[in-house]
C-alpha atoms as a PDB file:
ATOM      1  CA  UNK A   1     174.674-207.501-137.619  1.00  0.00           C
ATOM      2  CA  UNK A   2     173.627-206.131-134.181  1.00  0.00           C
ATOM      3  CA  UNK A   3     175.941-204.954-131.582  1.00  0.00           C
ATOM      4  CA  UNK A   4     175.043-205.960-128.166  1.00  0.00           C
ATOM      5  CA  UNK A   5     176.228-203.116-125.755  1.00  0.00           C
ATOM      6  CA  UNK A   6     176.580-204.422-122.548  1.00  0.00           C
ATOM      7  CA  UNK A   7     175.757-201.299-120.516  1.00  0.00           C
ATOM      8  CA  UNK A   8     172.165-201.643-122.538  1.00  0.00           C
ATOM      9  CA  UNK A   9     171.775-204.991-120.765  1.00  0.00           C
ATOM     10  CA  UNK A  10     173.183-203.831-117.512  1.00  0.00           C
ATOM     11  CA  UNK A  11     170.652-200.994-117.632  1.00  0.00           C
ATOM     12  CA  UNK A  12     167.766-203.391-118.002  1.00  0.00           C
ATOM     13  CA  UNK A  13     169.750-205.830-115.533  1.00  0.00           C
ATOM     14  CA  UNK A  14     169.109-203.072-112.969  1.00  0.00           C
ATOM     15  CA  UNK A  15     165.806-202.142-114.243  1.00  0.00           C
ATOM     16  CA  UNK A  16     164.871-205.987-113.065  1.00  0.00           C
ATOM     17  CA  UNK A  17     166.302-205.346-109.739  1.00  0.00           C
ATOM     18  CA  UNK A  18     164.405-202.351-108.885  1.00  0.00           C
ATOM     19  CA  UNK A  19     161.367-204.151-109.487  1.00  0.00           C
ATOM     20  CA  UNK A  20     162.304-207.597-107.855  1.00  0.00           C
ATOM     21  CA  UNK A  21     163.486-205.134-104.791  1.00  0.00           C
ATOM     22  CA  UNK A  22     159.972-204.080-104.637  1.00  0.00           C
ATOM     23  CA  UNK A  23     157.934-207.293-105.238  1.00  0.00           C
ATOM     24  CA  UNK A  24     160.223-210.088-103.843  1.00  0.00           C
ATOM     25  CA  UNK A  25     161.955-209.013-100.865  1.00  0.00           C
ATOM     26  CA  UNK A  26     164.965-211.270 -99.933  1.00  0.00           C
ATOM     27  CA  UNK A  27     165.237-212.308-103.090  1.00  0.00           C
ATOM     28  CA  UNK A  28     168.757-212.450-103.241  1.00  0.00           C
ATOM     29  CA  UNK A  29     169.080-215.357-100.888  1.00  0.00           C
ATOM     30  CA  UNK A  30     166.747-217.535-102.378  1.00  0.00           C
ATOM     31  CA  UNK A  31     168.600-217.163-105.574  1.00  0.00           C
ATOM     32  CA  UNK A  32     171.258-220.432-105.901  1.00  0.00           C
ATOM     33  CA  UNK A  33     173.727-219.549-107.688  1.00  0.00           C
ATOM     34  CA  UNK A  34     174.946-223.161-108.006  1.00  0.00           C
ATOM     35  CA  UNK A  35     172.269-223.927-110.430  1.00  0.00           C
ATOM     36  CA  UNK A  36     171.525-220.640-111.873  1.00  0.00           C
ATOM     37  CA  UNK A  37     170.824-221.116-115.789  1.00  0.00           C
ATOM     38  CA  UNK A  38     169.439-217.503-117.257  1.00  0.00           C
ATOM     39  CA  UNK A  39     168.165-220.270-120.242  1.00  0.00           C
ATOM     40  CA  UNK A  40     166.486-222.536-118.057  1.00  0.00           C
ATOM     41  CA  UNK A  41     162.918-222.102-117.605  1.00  0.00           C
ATOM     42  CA  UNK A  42     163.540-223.620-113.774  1.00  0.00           C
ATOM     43  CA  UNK A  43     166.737-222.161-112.956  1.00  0.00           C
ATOM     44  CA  UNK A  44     167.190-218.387-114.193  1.00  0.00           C
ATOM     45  CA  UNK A  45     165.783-215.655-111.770  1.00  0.00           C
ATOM     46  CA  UNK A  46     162.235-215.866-112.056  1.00  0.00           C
ATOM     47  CA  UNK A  47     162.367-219.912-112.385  1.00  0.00           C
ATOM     48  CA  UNK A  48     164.039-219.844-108.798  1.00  0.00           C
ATOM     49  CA  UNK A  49     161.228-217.578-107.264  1.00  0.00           C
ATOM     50  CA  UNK A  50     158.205-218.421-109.044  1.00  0.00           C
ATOM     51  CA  UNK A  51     159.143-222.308-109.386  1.00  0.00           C
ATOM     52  CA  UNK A  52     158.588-221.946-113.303  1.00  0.00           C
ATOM     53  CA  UNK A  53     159.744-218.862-115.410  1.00  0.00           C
ATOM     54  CA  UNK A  54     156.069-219.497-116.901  1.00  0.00           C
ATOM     55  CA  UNK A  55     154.656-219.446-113.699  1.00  0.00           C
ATOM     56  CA  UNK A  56     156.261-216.023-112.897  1.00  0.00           C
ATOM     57  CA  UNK A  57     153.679-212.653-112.750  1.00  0.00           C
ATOM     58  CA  UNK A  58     155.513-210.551-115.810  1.00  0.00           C
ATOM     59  CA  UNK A  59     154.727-211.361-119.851  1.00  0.00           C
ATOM     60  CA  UNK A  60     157.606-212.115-121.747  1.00  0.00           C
ATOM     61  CA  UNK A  61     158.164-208.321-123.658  1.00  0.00           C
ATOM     62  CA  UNK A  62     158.407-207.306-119.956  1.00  0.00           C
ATOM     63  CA  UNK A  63     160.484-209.690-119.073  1.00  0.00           C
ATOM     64  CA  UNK A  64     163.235-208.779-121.461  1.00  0.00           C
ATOM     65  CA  UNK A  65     162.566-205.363-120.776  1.00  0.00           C
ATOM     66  CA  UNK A  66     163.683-206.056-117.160  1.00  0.00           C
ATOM     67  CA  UNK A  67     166.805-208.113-117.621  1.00  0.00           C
ATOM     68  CA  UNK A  68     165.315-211.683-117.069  1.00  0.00           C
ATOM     69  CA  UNK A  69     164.998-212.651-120.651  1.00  0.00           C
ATOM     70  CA  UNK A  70     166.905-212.029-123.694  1.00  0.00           C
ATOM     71  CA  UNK A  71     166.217-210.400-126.576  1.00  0.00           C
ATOM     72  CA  UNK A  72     166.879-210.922-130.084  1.00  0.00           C
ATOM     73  CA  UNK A  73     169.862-208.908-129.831  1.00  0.00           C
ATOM     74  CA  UNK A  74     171.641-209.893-126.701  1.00  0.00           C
ATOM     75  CA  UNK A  75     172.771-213.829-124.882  1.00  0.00           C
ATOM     76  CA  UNK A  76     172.249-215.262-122.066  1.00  0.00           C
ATOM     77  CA  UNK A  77     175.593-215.409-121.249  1.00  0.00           C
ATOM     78  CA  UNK A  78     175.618-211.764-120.811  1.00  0.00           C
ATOM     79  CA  UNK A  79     172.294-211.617-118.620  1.00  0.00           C
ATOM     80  CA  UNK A  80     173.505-214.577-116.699  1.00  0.00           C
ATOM     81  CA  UNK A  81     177.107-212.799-115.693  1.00  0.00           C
ATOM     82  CA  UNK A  82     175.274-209.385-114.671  1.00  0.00           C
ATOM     83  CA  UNK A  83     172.778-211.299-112.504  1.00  0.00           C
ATOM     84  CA  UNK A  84     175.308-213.620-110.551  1.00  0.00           C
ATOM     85  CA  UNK A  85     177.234-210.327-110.189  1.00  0.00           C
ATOM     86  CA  UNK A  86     174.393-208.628-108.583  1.00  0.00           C
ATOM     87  CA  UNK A  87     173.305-211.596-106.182  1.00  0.00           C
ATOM     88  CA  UNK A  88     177.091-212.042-105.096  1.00  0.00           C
ATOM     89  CA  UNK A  89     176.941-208.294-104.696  1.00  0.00           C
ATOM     90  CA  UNK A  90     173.835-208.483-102.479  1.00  0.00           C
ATOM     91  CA  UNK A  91     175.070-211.095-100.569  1.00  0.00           C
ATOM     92  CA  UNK A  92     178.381-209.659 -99.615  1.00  0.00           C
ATOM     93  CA  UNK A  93     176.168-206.366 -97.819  1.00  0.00           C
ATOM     94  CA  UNK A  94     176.510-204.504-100.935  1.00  0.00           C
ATOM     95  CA  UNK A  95     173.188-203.225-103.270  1.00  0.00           C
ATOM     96  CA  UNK A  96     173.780-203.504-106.755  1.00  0.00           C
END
């Protein structure tokens, strides 16, 4: 059995938002959180920006690497609580 440690995730969490920072700026507003589904291929992070997670620029092993996708070892659930936290975050003036 494998032990998800959530600071692991949070560390790729923030490794995601470094590079979304630098490649989609004002990101955090186009991000609904109303809808947001880390599972969906339409609704998680990438889905919102790119229209399609599929349609987004990064391969999936990046992809996990960087917080937007699971891996074997973690949920969604977890991914899908640190990015809502980080777009609130953004939206109330604060960079997480």
């Amino acid at each position: 059995m494998t032990v998800v440690v959530a600071s692991d995730v949070a560390a790729r969490v923030a490794l995601g938002v470094a590079w979304i920072d630098e490649n989609v700026p004002g990101w955090g507003d186009r991000v609904d959180l109303d809808c947001l589904d880390i599972g969906n291929r339409r609704n998680c992070v990438i889905g919102q920006l790119f229209g399609d997670y599929f349609y987004g620029p990064l391969p999936r092993r990046e992809a996990m690497a960087l917080g937007f996708q699971r891996t074997a070892d973690d949920g969604y659930g977890v991914l899908e609580s640190l990015w809502r936290q980080v777009v609130a975050a953004r939206r109330a003036g604060g960079a997480s």
